[in-house]
C-alpha atoms as a PDB file:
ATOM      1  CA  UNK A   1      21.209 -12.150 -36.533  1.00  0.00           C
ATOM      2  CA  UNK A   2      21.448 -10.745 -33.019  1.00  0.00           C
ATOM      3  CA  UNK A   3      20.348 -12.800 -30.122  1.00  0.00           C
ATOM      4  CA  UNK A   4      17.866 -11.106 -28.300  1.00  0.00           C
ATOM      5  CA  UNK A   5      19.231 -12.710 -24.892  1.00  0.00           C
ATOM      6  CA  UNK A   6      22.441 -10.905 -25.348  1.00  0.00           C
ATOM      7  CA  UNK A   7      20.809  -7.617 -24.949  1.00  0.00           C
ATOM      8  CA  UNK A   8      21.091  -5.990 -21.748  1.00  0.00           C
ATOM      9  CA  UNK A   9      17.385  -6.174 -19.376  1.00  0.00           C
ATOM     10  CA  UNK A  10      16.898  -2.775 -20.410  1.00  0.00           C
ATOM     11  CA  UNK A  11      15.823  -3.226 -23.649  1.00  0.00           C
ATOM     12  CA  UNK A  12      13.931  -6.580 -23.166  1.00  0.00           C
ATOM     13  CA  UNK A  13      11.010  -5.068 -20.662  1.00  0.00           C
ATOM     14  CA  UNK A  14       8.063  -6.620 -19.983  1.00  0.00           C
ATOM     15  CA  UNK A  15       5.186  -4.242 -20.887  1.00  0.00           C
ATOM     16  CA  UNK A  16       1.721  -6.821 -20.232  1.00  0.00           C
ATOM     17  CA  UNK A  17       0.744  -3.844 -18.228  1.00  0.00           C
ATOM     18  CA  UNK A  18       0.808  -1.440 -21.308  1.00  0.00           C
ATOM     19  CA  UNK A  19      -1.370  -4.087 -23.199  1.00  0.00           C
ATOM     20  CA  UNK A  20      -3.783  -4.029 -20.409  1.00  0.00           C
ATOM     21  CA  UNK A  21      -4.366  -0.746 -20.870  1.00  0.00           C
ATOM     22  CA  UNK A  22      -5.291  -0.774 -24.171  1.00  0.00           C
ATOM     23  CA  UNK A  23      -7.339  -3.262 -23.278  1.00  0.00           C
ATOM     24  CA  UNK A  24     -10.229  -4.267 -26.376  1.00  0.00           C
ATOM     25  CA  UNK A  25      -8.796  -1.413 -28.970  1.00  0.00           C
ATOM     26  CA  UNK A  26      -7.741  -2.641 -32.495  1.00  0.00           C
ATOM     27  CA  UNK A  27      -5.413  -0.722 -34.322  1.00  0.00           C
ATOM     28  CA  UNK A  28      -4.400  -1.270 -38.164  1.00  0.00           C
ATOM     29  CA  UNK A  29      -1.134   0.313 -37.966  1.00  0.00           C
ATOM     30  CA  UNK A  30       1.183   1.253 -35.900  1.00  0.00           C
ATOM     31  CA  UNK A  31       4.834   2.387 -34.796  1.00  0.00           C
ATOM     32  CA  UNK A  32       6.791   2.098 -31.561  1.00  0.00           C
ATOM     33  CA  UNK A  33       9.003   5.045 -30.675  1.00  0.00           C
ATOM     34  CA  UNK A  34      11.985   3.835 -28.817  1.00  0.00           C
ATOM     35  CA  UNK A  35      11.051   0.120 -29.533  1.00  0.00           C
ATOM     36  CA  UNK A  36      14.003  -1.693 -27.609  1.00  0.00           C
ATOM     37  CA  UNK A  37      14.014  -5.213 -29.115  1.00  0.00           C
ATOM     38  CA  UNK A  38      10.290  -4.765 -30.473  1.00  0.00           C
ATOM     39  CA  UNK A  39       9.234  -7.001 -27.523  1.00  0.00           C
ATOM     40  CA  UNK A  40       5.921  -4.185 -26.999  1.00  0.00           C
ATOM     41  CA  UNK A  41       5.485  -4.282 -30.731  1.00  0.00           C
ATOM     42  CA  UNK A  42       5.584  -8.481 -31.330  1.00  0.00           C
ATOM     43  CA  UNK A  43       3.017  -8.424 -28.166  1.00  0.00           C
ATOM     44  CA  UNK A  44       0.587  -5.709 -29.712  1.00  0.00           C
ATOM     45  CA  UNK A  45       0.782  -8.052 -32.719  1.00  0.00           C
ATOM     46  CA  UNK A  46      -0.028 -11.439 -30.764  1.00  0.00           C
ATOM     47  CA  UNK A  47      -2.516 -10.284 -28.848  1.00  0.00           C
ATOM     48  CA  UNK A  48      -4.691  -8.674 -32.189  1.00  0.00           C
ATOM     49  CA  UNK A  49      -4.248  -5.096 -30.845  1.00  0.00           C
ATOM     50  CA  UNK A  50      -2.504  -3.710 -33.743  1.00  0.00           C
ATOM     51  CA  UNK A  51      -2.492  -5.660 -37.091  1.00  0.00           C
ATOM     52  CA  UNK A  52       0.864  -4.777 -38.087  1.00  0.00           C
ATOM     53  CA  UNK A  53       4.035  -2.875 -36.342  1.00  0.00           C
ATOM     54  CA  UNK A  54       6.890  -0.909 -37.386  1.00  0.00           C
ATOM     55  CA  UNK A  55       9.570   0.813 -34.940  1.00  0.00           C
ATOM     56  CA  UNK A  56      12.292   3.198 -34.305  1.00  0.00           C
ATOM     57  CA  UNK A  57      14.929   2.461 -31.930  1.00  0.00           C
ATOM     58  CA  UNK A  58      18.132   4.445 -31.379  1.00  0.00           C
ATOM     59  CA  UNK A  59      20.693   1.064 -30.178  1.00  0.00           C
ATOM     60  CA  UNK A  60      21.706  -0.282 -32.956  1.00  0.00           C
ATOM     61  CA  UNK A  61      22.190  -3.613 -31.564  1.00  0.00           C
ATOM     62  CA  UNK A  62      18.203  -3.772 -29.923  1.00  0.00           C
ATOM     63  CA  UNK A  63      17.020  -2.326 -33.581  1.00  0.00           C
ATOM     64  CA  UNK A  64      18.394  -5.618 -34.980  1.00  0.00           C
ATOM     65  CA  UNK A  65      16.861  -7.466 -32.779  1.00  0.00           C
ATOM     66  CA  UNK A  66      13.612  -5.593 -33.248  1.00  0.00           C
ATOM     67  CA  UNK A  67      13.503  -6.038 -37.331  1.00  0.00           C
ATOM     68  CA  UNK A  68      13.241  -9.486 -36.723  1.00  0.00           C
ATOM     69  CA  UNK A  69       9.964  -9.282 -35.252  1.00  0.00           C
ATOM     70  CA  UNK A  70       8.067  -5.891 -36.521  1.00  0.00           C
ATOM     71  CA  UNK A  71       7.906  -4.846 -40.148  1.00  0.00           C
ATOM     72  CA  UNK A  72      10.490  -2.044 -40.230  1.00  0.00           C
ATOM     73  CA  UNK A  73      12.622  -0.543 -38.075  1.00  0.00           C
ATOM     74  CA  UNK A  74      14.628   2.919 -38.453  1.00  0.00           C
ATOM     75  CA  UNK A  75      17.579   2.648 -36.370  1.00  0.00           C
ATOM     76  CA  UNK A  76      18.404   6.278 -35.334  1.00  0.00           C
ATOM     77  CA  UNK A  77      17.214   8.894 -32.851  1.00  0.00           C
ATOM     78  CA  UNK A  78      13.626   9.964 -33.692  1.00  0.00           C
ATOM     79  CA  UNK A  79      14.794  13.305 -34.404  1.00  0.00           C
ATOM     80  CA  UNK A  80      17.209  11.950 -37.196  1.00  0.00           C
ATOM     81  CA  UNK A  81      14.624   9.321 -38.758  1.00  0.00           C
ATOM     82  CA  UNK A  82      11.598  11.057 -38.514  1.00  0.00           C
ATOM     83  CA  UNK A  83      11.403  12.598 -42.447  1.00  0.00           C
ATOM     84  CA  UNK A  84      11.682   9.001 -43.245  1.00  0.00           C
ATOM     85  CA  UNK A  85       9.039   8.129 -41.603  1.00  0.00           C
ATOM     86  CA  UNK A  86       5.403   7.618 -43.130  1.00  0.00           C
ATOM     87  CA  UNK A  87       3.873   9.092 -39.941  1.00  0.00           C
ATOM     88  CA  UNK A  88       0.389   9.373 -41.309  1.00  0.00           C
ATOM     89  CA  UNK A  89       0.057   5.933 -42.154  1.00  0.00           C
ATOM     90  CA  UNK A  90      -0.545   4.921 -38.450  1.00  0.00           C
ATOM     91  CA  UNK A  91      -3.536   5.096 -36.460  1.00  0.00           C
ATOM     92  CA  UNK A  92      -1.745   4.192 -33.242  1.00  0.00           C
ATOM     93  CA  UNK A  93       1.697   5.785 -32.072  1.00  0.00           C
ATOM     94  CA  UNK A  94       2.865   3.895 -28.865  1.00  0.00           C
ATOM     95  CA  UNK A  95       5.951   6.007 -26.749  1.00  0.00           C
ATOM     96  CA  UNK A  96       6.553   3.816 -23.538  1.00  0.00           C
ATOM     97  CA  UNK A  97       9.115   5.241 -21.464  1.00  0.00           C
ATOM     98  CA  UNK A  98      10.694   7.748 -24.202  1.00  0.00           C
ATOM     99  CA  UNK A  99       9.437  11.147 -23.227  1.00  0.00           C
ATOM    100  CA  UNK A 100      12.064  11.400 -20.527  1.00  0.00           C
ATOM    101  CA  UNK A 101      14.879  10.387 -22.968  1.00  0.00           C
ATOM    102  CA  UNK A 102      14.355  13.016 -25.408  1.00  0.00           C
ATOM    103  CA  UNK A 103      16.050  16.623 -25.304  1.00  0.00           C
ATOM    104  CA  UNK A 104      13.075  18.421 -26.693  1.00  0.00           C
ATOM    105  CA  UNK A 105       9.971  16.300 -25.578  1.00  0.00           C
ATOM    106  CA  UNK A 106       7.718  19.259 -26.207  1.00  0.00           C
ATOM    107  CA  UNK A 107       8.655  19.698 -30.094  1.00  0.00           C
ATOM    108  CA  UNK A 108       8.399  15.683 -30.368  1.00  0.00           C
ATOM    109  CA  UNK A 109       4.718  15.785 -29.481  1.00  0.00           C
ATOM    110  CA  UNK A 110       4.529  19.231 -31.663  1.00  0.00           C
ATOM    111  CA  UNK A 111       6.159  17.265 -34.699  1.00  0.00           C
ATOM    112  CA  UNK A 112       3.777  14.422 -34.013  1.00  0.00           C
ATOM    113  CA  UNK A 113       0.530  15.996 -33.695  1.00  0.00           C
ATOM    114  CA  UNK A 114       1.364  18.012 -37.179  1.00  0.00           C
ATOM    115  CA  UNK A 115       3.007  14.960 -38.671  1.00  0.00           C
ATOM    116  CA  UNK A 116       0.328  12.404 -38.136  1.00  0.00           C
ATOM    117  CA  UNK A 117      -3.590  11.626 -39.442  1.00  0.00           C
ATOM    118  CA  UNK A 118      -6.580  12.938 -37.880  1.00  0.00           C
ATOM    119  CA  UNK A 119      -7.912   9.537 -36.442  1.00  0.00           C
ATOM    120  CA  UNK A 120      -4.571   8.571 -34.679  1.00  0.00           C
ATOM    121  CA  UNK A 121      -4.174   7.374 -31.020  1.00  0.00           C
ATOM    122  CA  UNK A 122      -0.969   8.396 -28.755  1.00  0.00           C
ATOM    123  CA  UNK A 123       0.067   5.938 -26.259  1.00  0.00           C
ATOM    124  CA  UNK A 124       2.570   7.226 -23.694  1.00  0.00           C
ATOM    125  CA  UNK A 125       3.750   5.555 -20.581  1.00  0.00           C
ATOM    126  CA  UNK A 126       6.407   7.825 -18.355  1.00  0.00           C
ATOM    127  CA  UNK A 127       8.206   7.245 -15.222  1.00  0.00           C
ATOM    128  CA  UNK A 128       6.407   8.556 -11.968  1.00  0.00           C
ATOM    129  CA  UNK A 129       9.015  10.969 -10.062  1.00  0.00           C
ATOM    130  CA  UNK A 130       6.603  11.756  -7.736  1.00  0.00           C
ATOM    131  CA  UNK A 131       6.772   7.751  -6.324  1.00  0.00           C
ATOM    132  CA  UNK A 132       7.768   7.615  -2.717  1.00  0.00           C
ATOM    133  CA  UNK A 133      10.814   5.469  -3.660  1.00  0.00           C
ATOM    134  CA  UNK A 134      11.865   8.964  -4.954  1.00  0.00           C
ATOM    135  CA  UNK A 135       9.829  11.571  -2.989  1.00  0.00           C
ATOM    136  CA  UNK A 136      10.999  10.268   0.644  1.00  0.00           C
ATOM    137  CA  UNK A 137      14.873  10.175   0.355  1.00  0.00           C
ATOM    138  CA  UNK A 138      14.700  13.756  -0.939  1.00  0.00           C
ATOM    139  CA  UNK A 139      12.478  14.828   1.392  1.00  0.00           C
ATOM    140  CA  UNK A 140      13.943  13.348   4.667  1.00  0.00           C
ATOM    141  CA  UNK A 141      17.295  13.220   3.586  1.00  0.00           C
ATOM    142  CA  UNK A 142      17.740  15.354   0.923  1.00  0.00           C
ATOM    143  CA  UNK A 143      19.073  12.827  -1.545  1.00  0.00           C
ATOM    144  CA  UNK A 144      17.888  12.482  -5.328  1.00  0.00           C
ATOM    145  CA  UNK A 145      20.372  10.108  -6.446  1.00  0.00           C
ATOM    146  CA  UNK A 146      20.560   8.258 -10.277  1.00  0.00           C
ATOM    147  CA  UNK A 147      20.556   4.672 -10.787  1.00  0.00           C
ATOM    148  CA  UNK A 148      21.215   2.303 -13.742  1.00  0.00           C
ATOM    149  CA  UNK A 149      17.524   2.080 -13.708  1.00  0.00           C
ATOM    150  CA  UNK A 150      13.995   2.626 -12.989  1.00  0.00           C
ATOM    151  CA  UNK A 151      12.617   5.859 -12.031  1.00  0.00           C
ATOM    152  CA  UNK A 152      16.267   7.678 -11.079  1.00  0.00           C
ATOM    153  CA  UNK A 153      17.611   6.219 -14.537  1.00  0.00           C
ATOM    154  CA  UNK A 154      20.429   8.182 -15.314  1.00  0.00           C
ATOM    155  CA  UNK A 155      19.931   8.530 -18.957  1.00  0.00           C
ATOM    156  CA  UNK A 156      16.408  10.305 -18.095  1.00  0.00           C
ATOM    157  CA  UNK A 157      16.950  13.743 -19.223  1.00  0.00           C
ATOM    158  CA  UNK A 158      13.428  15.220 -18.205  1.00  0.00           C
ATOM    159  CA  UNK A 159      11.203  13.909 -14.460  1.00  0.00           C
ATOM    160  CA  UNK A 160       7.081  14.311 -15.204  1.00  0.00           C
ATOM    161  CA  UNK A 161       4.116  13.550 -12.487  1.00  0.00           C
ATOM    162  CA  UNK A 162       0.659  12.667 -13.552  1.00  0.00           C
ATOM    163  CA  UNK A 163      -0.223  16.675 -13.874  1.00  0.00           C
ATOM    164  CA  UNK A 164       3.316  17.805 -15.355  1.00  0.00           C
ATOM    165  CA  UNK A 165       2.440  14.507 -18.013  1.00  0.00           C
ATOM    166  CA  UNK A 166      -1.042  15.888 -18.733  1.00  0.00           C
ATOM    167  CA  UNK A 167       0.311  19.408 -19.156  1.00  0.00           C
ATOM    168  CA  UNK A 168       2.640  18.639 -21.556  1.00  0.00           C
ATOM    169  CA  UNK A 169       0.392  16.796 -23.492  1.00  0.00           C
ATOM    170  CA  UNK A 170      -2.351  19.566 -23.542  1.00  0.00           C
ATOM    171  CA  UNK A 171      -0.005  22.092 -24.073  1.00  0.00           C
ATOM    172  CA  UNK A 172       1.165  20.539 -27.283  1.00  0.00           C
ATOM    173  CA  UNK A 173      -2.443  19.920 -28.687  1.00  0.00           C
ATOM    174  CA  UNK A 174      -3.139  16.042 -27.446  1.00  0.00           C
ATOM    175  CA  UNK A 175      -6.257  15.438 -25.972  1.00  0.00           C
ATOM    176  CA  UNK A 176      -6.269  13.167 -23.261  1.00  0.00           C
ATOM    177  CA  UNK A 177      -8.804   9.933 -23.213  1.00  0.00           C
ATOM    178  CA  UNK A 178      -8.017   7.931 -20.365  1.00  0.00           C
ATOM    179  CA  UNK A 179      -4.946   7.954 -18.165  1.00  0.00           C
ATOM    180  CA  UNK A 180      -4.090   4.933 -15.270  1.00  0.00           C
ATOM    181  CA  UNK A 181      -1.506   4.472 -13.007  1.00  0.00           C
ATOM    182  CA  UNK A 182       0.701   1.843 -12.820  1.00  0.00           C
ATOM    183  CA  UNK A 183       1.132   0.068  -8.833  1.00  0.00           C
ATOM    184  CA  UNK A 184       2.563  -2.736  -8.473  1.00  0.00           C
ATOM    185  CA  UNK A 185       0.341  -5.639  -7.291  1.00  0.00           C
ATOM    186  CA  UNK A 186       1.072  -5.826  -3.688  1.00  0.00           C
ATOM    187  CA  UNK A 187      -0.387  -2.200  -3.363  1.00  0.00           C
ATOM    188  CA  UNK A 188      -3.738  -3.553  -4.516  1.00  0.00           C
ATOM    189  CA  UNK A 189      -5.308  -5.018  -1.827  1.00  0.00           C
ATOM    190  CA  UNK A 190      -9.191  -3.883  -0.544  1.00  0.00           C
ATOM    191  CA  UNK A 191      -7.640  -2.699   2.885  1.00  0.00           C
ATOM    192  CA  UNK A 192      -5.167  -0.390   1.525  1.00  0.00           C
ATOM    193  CA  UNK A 193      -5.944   3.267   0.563  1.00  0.00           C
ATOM    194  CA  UNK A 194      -4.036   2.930  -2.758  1.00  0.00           C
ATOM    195  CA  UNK A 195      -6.733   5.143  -4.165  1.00  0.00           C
ATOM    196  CA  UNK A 196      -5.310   7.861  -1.436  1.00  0.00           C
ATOM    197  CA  UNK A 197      -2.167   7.380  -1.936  1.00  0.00           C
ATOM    198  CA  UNK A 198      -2.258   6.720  -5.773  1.00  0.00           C
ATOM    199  CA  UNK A 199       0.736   9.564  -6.733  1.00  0.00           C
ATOM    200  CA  UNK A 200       2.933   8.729  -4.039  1.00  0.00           C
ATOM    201  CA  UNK A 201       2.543   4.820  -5.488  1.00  0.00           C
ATOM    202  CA  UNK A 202       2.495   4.683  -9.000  1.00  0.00           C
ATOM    203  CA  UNK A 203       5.791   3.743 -10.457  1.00  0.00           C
ATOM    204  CA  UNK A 204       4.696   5.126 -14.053  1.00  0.00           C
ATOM    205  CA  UNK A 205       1.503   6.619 -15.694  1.00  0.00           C
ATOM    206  CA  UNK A 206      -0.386   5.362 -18.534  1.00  0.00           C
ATOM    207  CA  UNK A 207      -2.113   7.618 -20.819  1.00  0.00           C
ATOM    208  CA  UNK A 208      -4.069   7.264 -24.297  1.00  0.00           C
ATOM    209  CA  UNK A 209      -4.578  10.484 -26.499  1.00  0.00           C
ATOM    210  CA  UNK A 210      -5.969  11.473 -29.569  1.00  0.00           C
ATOM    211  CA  UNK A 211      -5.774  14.951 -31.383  1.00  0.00           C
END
């Protein structure tokens, strides 16, 4: 058994604001993409969101971790695993902070929306690139640097705003229900125009679809 306190931050993230979003909905079903060390998936369970949880995580190390907590877990990339996978036996399919990982995001959400049942729900959460932590260093000094993290994460293979998010989902036949952004707290006071400045703010977005 792996200790899930020897894993690295990265895969240990604490999503609350994720299960905020979903707020009252009750799911039977359902499967994290890119589930870390299942910490999203054990929540969703605890807090009567989803009933029962499977996942698919690509570090072999965090998918040990994770089958200790959620019912099964494919170790692999999504694109390797995904014949396995019993896709239309889930009425909620949860991708927080994945899109931007993949090589071909737009024939993930193809595969999906062909693989899955009629009644399912898509739960995405992606980086904001457009957040001024990002927006003003390339704009006044023309630097758009990686990190080890966060929104400049240097394994992030793809950058998507709240439009370029919505497109992609559109374009690939998901129908969007609700999206929110995600600011952190000291943002949200009554006297600041976080409404205004909502893009420029938002660290990620939050969005729930349906086909």
């Amino acid at each position: 058994m792996v200790d899930q306190n020897s894993l690295s931050p990265y895969f240990n993230a604490d999503r609350r604001e994720l299960l905020h979003f979903l707020e009252d909905a009750r799911y039977s079903s359902a499967i994290d993409v890119g589930c870390a060390s299942g910490s999203l998936g054990r929540e969703l369970i605890s807090n009567r969101i989803v009933r029962e949880c499977d996942g698919i995580e690509l570090n072999p190390q965090a998918a040990r971790v994770a089958s200790d907590g959620l019912r099964k877990v494919w170790q692999g990339a999504i694109e390797a695993v995904s014949a396995e996978v019993p896709w239309h036996s889930y009425d909620l399919i949860v991708m927080a902070d994945l899109l931007e990982h993949l090589a071909a995001p737009w024939q993930a959400l193809r595969d999906l929306h062909s693989s899955t049942s009629e009644n399912v729900s898509l739960l995405i959460s992606v980086p904001n690139v457009r957040h001024k932590s990002v927006v003003f260093p390339l704009l006044f000094s023309g630097r758009f640097e990686y990190q080890d993290a966060g929104i400049m994460d240097r394994t992030h293979l793809h950058f998507f705003t709240q439009s370029s998010l919505l497109k992609i989902l559109a374009d690939t036949g998901w129908k969007v229900q609700k999206v929110r952004p995600n600011i952190k707290s000291k943002y949200l006071k009554w006297w600041y125009p976080h409404h205004l400045l909502e893009e420029f703010l938002a660290v990620q977005y939050f969005v729930l679809a349906s086909k």
